[in-house]
C-alpha atoms as a PDB file:
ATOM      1  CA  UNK A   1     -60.007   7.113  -6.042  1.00  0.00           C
ATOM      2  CA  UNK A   2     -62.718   8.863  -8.281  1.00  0.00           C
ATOM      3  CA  UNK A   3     -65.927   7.972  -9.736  1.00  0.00           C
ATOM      4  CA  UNK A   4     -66.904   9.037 -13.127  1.00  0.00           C
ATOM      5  CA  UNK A   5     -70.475   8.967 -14.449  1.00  0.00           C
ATOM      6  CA  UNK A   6     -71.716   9.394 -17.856  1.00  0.00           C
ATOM      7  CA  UNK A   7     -73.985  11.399 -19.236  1.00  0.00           C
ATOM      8  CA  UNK A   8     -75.392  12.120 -22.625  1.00  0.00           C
ATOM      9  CA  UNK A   9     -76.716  16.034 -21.527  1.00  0.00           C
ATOM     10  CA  UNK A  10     -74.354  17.821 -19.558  1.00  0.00           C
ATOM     11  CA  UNK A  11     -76.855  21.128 -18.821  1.00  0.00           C
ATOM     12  CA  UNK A  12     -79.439  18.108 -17.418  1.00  0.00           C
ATOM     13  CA  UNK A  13     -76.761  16.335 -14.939  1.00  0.00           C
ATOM     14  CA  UNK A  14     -75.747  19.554 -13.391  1.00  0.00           C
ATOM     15  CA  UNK A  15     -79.342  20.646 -13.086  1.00  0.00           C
ATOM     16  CA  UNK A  16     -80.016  17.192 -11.396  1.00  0.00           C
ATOM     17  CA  UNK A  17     -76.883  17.347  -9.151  1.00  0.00           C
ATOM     18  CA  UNK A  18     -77.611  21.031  -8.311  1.00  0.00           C
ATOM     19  CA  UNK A  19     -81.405  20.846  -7.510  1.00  0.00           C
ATOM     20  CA  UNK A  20     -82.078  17.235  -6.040  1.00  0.00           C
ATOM     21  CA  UNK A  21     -78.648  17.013  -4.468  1.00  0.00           C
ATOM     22  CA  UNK A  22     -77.516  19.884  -3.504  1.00  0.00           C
ATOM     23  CA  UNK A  23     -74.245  19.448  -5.403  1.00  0.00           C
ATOM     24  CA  UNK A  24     -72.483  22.084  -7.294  1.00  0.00           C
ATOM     25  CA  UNK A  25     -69.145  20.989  -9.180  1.00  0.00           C
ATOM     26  CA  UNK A  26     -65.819  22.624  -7.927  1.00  0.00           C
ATOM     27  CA  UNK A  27     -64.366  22.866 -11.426  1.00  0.00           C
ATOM     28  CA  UNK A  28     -65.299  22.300 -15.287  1.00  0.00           C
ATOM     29  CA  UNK A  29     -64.118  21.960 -18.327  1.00  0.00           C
ATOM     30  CA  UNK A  30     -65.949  21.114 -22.252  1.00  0.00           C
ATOM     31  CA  UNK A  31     -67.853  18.194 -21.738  1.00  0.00           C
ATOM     32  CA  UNK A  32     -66.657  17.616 -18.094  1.00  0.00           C
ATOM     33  CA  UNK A  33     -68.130  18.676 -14.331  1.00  0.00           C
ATOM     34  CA  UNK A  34     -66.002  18.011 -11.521  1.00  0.00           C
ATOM     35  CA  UNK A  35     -67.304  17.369  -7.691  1.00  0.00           C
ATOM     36  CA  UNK A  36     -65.922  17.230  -4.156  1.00  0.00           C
ATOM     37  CA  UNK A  37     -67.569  15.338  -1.609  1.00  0.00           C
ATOM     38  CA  UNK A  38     -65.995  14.794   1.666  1.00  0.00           C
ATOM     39  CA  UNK A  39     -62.648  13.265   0.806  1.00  0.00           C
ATOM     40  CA  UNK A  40     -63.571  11.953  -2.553  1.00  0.00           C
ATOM     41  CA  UNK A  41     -64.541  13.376  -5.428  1.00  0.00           C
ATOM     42  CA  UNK A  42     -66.617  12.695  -8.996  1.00  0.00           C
ATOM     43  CA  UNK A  43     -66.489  13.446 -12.489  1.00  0.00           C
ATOM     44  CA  UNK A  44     -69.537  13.605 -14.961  1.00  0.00           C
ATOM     45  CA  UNK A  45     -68.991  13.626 -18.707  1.00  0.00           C
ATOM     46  CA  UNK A  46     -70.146  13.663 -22.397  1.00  0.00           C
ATOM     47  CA  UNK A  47     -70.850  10.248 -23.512  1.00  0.00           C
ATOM     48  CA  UNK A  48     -72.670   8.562 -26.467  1.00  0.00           C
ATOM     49  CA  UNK A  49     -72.705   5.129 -24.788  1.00  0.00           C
ATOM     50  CA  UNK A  50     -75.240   3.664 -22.934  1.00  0.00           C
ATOM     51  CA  UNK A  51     -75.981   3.893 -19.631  1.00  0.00           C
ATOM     52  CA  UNK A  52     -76.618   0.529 -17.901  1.00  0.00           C
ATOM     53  CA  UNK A  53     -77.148   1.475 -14.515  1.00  0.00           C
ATOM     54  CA  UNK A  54     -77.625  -2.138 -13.490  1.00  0.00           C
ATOM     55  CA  UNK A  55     -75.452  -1.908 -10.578  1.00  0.00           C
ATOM     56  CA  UNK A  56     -74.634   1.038  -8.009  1.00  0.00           C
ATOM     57  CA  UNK A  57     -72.098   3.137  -9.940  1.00  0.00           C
ATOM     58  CA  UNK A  58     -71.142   5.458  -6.941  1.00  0.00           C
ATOM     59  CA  UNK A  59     -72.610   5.596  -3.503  1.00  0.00           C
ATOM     60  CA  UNK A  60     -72.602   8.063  -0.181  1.00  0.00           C
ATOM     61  CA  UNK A  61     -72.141   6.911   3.546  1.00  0.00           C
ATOM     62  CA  UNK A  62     -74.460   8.753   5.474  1.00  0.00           C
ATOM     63  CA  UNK A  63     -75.452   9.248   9.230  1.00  0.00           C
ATOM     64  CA  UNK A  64     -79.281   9.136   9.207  1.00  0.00           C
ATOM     65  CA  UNK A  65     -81.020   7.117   5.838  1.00  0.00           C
ATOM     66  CA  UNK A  66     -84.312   7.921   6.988  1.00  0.00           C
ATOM     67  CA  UNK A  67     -84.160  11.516   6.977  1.00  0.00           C
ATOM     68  CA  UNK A  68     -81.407  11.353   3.999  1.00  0.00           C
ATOM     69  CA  UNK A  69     -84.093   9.913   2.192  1.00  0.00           C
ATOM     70  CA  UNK A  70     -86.859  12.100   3.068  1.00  0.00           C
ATOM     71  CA  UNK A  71     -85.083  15.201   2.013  1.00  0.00           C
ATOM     72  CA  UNK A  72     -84.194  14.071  -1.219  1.00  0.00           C
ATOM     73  CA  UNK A  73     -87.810  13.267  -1.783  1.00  0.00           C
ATOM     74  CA  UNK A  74     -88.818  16.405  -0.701  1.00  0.00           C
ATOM     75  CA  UNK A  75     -86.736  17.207  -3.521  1.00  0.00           C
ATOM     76  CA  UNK A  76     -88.218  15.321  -6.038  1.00  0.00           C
ATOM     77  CA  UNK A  77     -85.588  12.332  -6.333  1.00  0.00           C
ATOM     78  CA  UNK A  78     -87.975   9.078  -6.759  1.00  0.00           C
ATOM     79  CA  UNK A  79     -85.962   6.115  -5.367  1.00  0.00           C
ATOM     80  CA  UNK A  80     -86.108   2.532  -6.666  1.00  0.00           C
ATOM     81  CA  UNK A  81     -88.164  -0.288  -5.275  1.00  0.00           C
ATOM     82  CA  UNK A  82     -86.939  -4.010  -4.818  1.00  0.00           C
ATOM     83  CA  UNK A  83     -88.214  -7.127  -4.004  1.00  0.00           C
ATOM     84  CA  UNK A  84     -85.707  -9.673  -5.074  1.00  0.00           C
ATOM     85  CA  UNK A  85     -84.241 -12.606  -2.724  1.00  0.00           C
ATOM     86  CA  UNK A  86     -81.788 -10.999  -0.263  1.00  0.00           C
ATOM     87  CA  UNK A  87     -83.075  -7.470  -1.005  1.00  0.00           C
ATOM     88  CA  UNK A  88     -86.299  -5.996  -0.299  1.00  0.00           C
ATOM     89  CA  UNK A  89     -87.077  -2.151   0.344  1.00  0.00           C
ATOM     90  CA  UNK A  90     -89.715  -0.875   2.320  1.00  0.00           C
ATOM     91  CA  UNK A  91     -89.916   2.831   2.198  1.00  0.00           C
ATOM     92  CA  UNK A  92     -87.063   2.815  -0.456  1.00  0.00           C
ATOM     93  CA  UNK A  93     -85.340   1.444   2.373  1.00  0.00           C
ATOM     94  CA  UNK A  94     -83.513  -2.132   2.420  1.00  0.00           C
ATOM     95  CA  UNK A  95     -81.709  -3.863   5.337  1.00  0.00           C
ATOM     96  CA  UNK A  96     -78.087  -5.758   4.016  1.00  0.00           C
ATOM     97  CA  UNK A  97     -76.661  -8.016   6.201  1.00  0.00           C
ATOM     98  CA  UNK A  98     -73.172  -8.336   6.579  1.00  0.00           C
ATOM     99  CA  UNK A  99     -70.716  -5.608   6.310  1.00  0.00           C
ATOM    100  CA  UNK A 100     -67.185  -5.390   6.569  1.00  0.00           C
ATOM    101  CA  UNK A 101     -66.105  -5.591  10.201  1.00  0.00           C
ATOM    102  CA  UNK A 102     -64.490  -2.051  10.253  1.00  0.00           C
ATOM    103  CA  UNK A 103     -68.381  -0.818   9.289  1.00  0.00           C
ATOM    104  CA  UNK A 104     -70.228  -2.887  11.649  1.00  0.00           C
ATOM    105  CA  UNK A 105     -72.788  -6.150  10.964  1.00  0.00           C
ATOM    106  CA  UNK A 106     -74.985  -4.391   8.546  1.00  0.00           C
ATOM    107  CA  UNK A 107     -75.704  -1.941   5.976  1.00  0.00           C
ATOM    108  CA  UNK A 108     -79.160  -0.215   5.095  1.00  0.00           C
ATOM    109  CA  UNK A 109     -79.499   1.549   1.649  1.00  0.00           C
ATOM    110  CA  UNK A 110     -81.738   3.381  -0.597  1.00  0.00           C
ATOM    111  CA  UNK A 111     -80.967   3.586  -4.253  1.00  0.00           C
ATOM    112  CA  UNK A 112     -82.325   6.321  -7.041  1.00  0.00           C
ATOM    113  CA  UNK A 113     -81.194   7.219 -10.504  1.00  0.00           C
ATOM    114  CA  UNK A 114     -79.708  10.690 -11.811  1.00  0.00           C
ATOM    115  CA  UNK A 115     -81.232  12.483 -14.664  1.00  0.00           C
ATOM    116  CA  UNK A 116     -78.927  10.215 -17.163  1.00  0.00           C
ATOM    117  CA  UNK A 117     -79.852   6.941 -15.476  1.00  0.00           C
ATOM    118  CA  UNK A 118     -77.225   6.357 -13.944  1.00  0.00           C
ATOM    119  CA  UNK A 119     -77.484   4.329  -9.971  1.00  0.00           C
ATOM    120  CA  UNK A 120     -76.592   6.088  -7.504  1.00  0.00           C
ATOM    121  CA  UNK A 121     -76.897   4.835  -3.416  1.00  0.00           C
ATOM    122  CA  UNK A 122     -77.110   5.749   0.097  1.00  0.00           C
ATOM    123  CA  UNK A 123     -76.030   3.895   2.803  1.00  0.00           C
ATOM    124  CA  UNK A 124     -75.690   3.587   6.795  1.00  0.00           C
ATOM    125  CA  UNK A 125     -73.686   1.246   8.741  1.00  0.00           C
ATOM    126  CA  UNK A 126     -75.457  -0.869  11.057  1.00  0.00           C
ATOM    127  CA  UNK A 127     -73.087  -0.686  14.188  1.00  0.00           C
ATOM    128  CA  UNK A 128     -73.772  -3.287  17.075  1.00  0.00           C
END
């Protein structure tokens, strides 16, 4: 499985990826950036279409959200604030219940947008 995100500047979405991330892509091609994370991997390329970014479009498991999310700050990535029914953030932060057994009971994620506007999340199990 791969993800692949739009984006309408190419130069911009590498610079984002690079400098708030930490990413740099394993291989590229004319209008394409390739990236290896873990055991997965994402593309990002040229479009003209609009990004919606209405929903997460690609997310990372991580081991510690807190200090996940205070390094990317420190890096200048601004996350997203919500206060809907069944999802509230505090500190950019949100607790999910439910999970899929294999995971644990929970999930808590953080969610920001890339230079092209595309969602992007973080998330770590809750484990009983």
């Amino acid at each position: 499985m791969a993800t692949r995100l739009p984006a309408k500047d190419l130069d911009r979405a590498r610079a984002f990826y690079s400098e708030k991330l930490g990413l740099e892509p394993v291989e590229q091609r004319d209008g394409g950036l390739r990236y290896v994370c873990g055991t997965g991997e994402f593309a990002i390329f040229v479009s003209s279409g609009v990004q919606l970014g209405t929903s997460t479009q690609m997310g990372w498991e991580v081991e510690d959200i807190e200090a996940t999310v205070r390094e990317l700050r420190a890096r200048g990535v601004a996350f997203e604030d919500y206060d809907l029914p069944g999802l509230k953030t505090v500190n950019g932060i949100a607790e999910i219940e439910g999970n899929y057994p294999s995971k644990g009971i929970g999930e808590r994620g953080a969610w920001f947008r890339d230079s092209e506007g595309n969602l992007l999340g973080i998330g770590q199990p809750i484990r009983t």
